[in-house]
N, C-alpha and C. Protein backbone atom coordinates (compact mmCIF):
# COMPACT_ATOMS: atom_id res chain seq x y z
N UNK A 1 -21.39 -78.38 76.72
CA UNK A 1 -20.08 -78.06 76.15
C UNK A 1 -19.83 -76.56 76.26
N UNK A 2 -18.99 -76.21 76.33
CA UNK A 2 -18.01 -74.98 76.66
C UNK A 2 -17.06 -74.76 75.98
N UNK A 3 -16.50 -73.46 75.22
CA UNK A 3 -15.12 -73.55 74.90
C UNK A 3 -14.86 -72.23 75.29
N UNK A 4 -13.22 -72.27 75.79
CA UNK A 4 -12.70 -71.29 76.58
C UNK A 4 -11.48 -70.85 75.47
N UNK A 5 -11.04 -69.51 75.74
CA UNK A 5 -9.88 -69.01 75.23
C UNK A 5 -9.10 -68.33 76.58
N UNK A 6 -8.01 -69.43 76.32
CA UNK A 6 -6.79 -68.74 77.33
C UNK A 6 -6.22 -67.71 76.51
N UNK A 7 -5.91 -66.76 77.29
CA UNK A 7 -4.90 -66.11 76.74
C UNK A 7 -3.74 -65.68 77.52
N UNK A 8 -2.20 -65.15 77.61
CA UNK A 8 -1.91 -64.33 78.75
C UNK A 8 -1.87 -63.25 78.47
N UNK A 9 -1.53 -62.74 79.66
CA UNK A 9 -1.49 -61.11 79.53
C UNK A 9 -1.02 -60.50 78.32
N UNK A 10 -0.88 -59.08 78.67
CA UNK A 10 -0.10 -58.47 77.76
C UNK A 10 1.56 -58.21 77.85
N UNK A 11 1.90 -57.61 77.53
CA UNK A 11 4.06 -57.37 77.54
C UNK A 11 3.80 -56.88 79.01
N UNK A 12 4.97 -57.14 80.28
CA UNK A 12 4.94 -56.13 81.00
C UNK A 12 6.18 -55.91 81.31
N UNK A 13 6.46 -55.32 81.93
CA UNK A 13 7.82 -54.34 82.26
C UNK A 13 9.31 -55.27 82.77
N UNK A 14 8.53 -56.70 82.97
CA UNK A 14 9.79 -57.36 83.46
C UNK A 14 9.91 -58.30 82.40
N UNK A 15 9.33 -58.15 81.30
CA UNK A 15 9.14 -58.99 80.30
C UNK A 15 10.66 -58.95 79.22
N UNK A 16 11.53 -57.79 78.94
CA UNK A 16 12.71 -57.82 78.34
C UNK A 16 13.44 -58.58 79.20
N UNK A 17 13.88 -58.65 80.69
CA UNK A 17 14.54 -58.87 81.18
C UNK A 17 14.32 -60.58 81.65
N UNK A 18 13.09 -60.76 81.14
CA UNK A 18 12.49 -62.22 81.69
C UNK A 18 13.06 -62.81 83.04
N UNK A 19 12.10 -62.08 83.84
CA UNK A 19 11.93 -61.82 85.21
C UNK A 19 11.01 -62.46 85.36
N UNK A 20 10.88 -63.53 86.61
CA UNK A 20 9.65 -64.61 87.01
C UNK A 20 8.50 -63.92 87.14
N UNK A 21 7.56 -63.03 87.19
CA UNK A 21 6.71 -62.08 87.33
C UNK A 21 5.76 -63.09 88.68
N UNK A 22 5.44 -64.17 88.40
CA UNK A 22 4.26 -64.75 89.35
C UNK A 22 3.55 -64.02 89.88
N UNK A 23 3.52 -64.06 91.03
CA UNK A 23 1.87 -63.34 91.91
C UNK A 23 2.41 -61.80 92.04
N UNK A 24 3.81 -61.01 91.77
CA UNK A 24 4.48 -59.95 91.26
C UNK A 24 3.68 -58.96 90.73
N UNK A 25 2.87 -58.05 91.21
CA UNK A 25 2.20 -57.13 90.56
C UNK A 25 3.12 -56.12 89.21
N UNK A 26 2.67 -56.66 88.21
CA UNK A 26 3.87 -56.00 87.14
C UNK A 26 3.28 -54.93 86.70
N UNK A 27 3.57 -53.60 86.35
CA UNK A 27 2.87 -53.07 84.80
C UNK A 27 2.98 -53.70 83.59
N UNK A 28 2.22 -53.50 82.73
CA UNK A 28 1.96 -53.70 81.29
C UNK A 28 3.00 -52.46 80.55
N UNK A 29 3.78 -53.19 79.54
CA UNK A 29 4.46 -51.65 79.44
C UNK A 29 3.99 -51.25 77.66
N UNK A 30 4.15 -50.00 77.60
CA UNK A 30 3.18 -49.23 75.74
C UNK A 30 2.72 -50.91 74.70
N UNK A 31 3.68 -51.50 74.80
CA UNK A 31 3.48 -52.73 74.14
C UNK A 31 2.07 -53.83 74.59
N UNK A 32 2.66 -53.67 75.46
CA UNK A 32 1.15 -54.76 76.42
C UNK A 32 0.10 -54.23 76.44
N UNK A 33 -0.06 -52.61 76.70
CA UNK A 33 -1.67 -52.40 76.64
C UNK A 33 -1.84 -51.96 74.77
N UNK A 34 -1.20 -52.09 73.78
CA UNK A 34 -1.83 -51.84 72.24
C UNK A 34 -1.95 -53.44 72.12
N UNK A 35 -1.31 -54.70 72.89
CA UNK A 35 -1.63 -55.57 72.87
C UNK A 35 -3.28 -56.34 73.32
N UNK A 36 -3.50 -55.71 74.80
CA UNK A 36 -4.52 -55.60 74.94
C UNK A 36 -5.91 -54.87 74.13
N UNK A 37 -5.33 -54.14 73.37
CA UNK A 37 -6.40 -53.03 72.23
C UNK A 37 -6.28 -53.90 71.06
N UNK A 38 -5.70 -55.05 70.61
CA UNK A 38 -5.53 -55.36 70.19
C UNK A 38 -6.52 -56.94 70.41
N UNK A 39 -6.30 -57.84 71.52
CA UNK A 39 -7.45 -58.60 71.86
C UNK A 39 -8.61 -57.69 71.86
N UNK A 40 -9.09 -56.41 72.79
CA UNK A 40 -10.54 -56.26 72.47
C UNK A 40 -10.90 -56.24 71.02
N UNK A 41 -10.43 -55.85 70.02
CA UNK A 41 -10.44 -55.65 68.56
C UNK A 41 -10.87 -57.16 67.92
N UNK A 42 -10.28 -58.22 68.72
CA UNK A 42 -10.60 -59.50 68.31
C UNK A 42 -11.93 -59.69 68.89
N UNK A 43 -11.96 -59.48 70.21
CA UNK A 43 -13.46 -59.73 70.92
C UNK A 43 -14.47 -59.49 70.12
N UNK A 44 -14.14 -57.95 69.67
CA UNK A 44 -15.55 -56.97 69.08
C UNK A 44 -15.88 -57.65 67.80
N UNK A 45 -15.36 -58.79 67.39
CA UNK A 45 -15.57 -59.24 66.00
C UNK A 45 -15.89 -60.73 66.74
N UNK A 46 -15.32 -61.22 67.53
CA UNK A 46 -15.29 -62.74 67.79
C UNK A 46 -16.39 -63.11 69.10
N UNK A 47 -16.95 -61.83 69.72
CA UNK A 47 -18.07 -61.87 70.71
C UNK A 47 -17.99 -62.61 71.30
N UNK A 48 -17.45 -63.08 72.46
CA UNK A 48 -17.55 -63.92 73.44
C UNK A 48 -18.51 -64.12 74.15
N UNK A 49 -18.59 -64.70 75.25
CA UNK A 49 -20.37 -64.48 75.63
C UNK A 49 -19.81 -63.83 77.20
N UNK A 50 -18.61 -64.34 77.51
CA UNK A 50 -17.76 -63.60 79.10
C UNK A 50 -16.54 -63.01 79.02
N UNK A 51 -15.85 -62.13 79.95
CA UNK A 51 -14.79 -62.15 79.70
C UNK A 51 -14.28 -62.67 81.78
N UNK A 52 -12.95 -63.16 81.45
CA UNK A 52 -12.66 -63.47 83.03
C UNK A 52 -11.21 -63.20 83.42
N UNK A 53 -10.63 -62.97 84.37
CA UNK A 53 -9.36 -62.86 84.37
C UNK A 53 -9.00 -62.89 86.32
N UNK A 54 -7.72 -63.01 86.16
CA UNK A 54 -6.86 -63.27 87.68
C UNK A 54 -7.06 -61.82 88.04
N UNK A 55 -6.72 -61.89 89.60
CA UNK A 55 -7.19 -60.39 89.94
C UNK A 55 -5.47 -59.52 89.95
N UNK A 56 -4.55 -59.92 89.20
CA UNK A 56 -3.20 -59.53 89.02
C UNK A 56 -3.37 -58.29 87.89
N UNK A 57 -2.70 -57.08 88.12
CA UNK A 57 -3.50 -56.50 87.48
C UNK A 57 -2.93 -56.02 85.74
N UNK A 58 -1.71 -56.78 85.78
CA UNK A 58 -1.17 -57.28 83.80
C UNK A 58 -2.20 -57.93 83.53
N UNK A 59 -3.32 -58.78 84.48
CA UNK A 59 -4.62 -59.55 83.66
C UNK A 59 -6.07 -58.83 83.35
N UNK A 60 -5.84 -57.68 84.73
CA UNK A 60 -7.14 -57.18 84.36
C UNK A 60 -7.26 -56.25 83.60
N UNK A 61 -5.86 -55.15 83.36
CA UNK A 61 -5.80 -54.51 82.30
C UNK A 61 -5.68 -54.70 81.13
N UNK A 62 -5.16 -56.39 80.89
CA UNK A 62 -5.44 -56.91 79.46
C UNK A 62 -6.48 -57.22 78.60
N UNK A 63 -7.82 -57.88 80.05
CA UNK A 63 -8.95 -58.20 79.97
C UNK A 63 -9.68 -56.85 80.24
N UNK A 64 -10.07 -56.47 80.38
CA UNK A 64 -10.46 -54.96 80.58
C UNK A 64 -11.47 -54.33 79.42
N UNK A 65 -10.52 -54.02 78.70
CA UNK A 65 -10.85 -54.12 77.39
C UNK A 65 -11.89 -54.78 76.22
N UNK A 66 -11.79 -55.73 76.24
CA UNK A 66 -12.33 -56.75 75.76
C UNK A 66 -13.56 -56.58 76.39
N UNK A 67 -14.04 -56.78 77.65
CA UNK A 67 -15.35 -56.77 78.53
C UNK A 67 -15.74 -55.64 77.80
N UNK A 68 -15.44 -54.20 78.07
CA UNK A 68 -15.53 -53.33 77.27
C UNK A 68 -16.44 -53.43 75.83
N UNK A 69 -15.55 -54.22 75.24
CA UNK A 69 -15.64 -54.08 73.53
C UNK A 69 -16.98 -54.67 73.65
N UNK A 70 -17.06 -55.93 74.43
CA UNK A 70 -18.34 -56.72 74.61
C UNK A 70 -19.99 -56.21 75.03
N UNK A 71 -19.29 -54.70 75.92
CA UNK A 71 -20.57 -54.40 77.03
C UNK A 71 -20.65 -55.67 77.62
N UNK A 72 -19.29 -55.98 78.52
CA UNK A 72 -19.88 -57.40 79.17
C UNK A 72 -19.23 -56.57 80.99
N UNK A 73 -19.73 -57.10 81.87
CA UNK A 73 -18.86 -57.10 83.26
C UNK A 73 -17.29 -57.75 83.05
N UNK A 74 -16.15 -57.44 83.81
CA UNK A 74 -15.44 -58.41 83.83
C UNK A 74 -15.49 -58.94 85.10
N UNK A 75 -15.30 -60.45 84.92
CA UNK A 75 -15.31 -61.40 85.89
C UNK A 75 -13.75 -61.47 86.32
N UNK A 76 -13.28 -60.84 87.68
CA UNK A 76 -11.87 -60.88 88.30
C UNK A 76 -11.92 -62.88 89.10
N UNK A 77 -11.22 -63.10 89.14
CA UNK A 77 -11.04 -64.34 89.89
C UNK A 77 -9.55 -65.15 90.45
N UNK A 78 -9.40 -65.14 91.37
CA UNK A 78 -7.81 -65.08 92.50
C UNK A 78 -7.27 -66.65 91.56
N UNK A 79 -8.30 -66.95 91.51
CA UNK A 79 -7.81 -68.95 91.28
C UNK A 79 -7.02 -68.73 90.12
N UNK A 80 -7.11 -67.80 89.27
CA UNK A 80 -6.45 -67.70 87.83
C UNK A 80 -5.48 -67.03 87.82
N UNK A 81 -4.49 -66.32 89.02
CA UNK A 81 -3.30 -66.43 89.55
C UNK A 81 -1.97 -67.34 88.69
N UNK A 82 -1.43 -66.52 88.64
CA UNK A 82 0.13 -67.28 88.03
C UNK A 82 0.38 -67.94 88.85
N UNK A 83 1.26 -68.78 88.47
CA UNK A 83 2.07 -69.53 89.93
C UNK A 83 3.07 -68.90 90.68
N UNK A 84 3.11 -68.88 91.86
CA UNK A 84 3.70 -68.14 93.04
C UNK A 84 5.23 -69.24 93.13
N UNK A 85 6.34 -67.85 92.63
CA UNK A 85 7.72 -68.70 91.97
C UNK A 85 8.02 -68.25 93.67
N UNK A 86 7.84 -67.99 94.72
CA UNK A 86 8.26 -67.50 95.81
C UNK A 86 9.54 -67.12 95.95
N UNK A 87 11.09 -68.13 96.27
CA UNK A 87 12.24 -66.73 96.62
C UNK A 87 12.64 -66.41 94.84
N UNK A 88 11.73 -66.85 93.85
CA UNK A 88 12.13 -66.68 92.80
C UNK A 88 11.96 -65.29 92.00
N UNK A 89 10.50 -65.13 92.89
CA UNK A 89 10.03 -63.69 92.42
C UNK A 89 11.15 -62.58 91.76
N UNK A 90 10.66 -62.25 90.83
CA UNK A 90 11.32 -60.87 90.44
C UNK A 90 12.95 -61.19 89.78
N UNK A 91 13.26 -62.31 89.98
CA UNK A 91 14.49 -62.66 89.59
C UNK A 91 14.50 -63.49 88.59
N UNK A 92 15.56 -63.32 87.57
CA UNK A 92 16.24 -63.45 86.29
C UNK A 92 16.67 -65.45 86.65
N UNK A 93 16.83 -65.85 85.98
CA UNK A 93 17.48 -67.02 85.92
C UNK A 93 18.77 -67.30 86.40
N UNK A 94 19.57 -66.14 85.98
CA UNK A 94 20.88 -65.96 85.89
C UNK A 94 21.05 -65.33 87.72
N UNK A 95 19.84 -65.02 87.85
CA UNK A 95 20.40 -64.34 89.57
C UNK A 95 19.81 -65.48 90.17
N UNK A 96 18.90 -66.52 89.63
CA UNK A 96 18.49 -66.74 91.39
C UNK A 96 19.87 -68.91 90.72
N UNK A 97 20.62 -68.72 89.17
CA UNK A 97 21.33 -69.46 89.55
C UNK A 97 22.61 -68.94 90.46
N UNK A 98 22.59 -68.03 91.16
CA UNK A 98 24.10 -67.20 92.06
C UNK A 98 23.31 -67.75 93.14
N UNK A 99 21.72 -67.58 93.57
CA UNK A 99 21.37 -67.16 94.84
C UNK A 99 20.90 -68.61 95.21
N UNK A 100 20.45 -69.56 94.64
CA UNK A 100 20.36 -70.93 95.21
C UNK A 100 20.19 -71.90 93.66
N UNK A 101 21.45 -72.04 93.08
CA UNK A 101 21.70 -72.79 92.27
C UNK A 101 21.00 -74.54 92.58
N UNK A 102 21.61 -74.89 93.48
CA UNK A 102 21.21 -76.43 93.74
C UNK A 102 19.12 -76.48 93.46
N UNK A 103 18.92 -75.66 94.40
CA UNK A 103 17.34 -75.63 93.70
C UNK A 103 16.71 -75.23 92.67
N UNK A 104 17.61 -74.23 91.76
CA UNK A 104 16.89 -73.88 90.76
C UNK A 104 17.51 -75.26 89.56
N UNK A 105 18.96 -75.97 89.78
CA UNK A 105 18.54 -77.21 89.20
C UNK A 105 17.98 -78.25 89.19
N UNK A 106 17.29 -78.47 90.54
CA UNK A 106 16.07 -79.32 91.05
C UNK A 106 15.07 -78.78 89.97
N UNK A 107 14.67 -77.53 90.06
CA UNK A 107 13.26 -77.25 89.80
C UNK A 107 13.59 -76.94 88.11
N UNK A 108 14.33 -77.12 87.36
CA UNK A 108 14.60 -77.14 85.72
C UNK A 108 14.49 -78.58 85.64
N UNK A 109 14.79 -79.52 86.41
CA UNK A 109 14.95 -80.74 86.31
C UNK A 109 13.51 -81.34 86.04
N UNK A 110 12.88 -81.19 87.35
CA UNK A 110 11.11 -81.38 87.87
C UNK A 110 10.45 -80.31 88.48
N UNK A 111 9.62 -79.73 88.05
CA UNK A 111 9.19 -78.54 88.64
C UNK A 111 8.48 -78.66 89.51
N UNK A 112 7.40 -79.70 88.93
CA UNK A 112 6.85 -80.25 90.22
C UNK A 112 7.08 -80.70 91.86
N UNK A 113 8.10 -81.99 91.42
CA UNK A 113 9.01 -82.61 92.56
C UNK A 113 9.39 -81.43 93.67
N UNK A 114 10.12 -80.53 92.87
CA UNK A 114 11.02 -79.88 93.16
C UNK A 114 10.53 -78.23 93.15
N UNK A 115 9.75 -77.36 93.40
CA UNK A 115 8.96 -75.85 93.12
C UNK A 115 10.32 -74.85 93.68
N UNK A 116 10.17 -74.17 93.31
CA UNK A 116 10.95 -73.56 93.84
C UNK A 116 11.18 -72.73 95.17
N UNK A 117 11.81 -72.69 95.71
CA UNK A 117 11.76 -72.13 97.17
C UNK A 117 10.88 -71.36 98.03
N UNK A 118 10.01 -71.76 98.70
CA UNK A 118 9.04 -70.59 99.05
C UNK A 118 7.80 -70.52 98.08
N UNK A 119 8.12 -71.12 97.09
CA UNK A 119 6.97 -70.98 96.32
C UNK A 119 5.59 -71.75 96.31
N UNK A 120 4.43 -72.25 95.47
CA UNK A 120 3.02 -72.68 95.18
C UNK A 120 3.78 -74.31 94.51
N UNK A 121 3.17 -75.04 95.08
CA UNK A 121 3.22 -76.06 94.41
C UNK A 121 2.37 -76.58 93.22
N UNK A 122 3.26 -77.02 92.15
CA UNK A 122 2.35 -76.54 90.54
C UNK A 122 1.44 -77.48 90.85
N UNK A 123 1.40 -78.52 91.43
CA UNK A 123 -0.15 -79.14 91.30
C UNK A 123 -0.78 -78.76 91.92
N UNK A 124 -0.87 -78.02 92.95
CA UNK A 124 -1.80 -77.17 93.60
C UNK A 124 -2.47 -75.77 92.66
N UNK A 125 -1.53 -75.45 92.14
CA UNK A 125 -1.99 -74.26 91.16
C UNK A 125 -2.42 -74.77 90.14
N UNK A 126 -2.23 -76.17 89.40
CA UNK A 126 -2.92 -76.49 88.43
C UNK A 126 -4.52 -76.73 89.08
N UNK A 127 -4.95 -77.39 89.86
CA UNK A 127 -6.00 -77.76 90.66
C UNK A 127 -6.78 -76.53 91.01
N UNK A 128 -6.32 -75.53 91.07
CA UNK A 128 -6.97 -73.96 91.85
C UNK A 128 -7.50 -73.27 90.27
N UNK A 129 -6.59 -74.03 89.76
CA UNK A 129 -6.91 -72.89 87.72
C UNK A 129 -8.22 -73.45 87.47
N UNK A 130 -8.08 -75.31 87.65
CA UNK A 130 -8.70 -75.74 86.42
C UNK A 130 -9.83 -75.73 87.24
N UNK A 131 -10.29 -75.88 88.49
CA UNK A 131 -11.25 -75.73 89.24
C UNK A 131 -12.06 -74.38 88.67
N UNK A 132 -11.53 -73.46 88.77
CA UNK A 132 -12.15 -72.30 88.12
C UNK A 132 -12.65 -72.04 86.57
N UNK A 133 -11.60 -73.09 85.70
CA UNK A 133 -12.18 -73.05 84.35
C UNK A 133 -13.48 -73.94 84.44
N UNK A 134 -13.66 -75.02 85.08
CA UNK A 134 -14.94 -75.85 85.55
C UNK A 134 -16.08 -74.81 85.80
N UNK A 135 -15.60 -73.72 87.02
CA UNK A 135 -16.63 -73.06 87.49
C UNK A 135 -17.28 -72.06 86.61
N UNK A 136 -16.34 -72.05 85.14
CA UNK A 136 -16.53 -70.55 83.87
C UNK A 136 -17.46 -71.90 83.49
N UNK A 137 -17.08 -72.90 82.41
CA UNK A 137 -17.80 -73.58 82.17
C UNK A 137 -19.20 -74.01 82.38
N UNK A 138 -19.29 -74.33 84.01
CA UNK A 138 -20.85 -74.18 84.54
C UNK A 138 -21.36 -73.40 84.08
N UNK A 139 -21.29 -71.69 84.69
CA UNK A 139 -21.83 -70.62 84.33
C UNK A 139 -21.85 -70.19 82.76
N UNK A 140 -21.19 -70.79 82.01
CA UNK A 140 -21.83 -70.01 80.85
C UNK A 140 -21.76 -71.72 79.62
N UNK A 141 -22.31 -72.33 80.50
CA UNK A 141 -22.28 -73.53 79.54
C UNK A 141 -23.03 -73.01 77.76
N UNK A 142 -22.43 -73.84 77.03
CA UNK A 142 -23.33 -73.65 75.58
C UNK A 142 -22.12 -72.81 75.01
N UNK A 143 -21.30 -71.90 75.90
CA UNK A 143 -21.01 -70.60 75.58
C UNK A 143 -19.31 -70.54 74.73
N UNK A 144 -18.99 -69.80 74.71
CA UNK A 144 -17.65 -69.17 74.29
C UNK A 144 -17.38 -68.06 75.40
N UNK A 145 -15.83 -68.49 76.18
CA UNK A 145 -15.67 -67.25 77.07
C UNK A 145 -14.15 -67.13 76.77
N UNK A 146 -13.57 -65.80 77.28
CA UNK A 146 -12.22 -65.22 77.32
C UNK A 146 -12.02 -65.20 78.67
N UNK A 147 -10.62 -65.98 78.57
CA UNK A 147 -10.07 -66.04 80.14
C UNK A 147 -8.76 -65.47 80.00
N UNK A 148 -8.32 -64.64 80.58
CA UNK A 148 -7.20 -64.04 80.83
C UNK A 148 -6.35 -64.52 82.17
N UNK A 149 -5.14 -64.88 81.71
CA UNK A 149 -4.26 -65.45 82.42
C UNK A 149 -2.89 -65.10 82.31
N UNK A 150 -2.17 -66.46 82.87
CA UNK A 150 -1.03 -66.41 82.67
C UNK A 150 -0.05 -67.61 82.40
N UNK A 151 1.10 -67.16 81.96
CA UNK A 151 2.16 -68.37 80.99
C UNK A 151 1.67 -69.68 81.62
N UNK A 152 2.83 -69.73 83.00
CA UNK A 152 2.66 -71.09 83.72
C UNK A 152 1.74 -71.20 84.11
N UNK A 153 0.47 -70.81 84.38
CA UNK A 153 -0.29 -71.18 85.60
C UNK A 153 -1.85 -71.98 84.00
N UNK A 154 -1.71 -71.18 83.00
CA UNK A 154 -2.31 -71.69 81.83
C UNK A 154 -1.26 -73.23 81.40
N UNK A 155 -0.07 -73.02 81.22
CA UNK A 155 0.19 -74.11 80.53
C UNK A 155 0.56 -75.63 81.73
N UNK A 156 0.09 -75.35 83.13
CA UNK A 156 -0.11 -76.20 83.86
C UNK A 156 -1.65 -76.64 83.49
N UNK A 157 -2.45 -75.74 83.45
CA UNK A 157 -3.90 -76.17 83.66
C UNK A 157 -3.68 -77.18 82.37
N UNK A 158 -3.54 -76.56 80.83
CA UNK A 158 -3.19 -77.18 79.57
C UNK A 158 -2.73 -78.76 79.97
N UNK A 159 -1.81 -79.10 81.06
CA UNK A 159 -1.27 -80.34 80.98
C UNK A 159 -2.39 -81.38 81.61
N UNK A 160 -3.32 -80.70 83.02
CA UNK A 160 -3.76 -81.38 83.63
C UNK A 160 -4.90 -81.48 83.21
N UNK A 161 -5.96 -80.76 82.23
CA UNK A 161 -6.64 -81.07 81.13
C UNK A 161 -6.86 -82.25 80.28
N UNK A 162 -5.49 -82.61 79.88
CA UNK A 162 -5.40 -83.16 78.35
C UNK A 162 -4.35 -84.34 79.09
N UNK A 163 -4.37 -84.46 80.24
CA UNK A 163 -3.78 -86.14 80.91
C UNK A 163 -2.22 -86.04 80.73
N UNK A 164 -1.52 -85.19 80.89
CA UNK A 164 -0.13 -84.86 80.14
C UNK A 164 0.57 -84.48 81.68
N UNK A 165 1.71 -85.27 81.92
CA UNK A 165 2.79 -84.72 83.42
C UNK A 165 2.65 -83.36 83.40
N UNK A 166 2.29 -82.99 84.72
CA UNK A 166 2.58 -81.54 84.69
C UNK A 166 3.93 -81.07 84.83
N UNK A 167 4.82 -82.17 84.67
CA UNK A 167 6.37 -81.39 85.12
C UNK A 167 6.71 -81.74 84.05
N UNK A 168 6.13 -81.46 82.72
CA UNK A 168 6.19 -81.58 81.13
C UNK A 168 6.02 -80.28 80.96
N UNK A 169 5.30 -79.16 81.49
CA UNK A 169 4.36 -78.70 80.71
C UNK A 169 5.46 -77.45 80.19
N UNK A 170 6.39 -77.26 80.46
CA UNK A 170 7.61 -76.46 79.54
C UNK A 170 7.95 -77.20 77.96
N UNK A 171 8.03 -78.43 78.59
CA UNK A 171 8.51 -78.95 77.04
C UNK A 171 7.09 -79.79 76.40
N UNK A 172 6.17 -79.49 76.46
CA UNK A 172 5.00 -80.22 75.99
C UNK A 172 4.03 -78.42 74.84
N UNK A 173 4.30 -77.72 75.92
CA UNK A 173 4.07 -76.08 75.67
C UNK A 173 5.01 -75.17 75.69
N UNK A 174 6.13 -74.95 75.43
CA UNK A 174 7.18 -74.29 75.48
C UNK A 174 7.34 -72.72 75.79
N UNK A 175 6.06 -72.11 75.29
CA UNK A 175 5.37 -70.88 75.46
C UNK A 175 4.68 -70.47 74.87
N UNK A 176 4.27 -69.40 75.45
CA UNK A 176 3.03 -68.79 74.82
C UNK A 176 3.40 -67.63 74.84
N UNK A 177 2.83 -66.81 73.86
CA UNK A 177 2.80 -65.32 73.71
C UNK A 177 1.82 -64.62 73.89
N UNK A 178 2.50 -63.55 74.60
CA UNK A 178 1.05 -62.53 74.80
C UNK A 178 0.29 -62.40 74.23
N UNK A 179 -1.22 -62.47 74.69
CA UNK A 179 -2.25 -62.16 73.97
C UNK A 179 -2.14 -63.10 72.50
N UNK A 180 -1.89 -64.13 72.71
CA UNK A 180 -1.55 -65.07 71.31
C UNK A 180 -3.14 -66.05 72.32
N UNK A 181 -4.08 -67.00 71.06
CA UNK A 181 -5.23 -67.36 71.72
C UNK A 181 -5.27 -68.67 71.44
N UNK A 182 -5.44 -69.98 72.71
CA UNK A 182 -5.31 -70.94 73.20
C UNK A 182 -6.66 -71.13 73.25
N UNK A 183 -7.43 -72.34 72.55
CA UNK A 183 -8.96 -72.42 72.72
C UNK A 183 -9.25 -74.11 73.28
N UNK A 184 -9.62 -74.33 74.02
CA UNK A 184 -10.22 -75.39 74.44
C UNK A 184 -11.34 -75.92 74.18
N UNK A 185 -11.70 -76.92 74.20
CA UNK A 185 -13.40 -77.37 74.50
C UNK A 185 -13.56 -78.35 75.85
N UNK A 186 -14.58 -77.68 76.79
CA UNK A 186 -14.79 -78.69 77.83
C UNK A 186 -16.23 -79.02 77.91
N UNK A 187 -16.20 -80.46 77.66
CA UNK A 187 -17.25 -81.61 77.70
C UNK A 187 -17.58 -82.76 77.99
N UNK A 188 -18.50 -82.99 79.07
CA UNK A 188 -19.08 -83.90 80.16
C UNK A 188 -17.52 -84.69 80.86
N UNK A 189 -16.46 -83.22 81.01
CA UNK A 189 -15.58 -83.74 82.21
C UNK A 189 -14.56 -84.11 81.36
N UNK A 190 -14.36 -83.45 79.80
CA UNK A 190 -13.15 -84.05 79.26
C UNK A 190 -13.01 -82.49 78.42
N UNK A 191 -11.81 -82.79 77.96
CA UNK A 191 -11.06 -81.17 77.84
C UNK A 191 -10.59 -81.61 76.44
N UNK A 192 -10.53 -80.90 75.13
CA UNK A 192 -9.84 -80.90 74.08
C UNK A 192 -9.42 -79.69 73.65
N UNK A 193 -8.13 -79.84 73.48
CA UNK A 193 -7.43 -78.41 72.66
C UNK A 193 -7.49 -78.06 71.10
N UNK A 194 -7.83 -77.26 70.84
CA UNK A 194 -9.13 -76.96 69.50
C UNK A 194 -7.64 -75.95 68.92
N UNK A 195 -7.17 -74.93 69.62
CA UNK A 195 -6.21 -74.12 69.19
C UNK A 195 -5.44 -73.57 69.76
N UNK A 196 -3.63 -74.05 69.83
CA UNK A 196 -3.17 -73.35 70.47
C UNK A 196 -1.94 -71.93 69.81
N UNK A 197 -1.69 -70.86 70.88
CA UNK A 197 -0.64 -70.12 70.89
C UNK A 197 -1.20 -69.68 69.62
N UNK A 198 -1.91 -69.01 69.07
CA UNK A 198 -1.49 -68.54 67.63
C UNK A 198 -2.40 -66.85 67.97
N UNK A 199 -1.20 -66.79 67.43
CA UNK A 199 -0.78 -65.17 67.29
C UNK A 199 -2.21 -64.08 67.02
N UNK A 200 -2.24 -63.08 67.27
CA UNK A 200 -3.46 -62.21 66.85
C UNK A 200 -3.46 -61.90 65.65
N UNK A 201 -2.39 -61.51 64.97
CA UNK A 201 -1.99 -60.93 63.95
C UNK A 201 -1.66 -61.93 63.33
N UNK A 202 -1.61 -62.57 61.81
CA UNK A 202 -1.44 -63.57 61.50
C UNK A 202 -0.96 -63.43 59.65
């Protein structure tokens, strides 16, 4: 048995404007990294036994920290990648309904069915996450680890976990907040959600 803590990143710069960020190299902006000082602060009390994160770098500067607080390495890893919104990147809702409306109501409809243009297909990115939470699991079986992530590409893995449509996983998980901590348990090939979304500060 294993239990993992998702978390996502911290605030980053496209975050007022709620901008698709995906595979989008963002900054973290003053908010996101006291957010991040804010998870290591939890670590240094809650000791994890790893810390892990996407090699995007709103994840590694969130996770960063924490390894830190731990004296642990951080473990970077590509598979823990957001999902790749492709011609969606960087764009607002409101722009990419001007710039290809008919698909962005496909993909509100079914996200799955339907991904958005150019983009990762979510069951492929759910499959690339959870493969990797398997591979944290192996390596630190017995253990407690911190995984640093992100919105969609966590609340896909969350669906395909726990047997739930992945073209649910907006209205099954609606969101998550930064640095807010999502805990799992994975055992002999079955996944239970122990705690989700709840806040650092409480």
């Amino acid at each position: 048995m294993t239990r993992l803590i998702l978390v996502r990143h911290g605030e980053t710069e496209w975050h007022a404007d709620n901008r698709y960020a995906g595979i989008s190299d963002v900054a973290l902006t003053p908010r996101g990294l006291d957010q991040a000082r804010a998870l290591a602060a939890w670590a240094g009390t809650a000791r994890p036994d790893a810390v892990w994160c996407s090699d995007l770098s709103r994840s590694r500067l969130t996770a960063a920290p924490s390894a830190a607080a731990i004296g642990a390495r951080l473990h970077v890893d590509e598979r823990l990648r957001e999902l790749d919104f492709g011609h969606g990147e960087g764009l607002t809702r409101a722009e990419m309904e001007r710039k290809f409306p008919e698909e962005l109501r496909a993909f509100l409809a079914d996200p799955v069915a339907a991904h958005l243009p150019g983009g990762e297909d979510p069951a492929a990115a759910a499959r690339r996450f959870t493969a990797c939470l398997d591979d944290i699991a192996r390596l630190h079986e017995g253990g407690r680890v911190l995984v640093v992530g992100h919105s969609t590409a966590i609340r896909l893995a969350l669906c395909r976990l726990l047997g739930m449509p992945l073209k649910d996983y907006r209205r099954r998980f609606p969101s998550l907040g930064n640095c807010a901590l999502t805990e799992i348990r994975l055992r002999d090939g079955e996944a239970a959600l122990l705690e989700f979304n709840t806040p650092l500060e409480r």
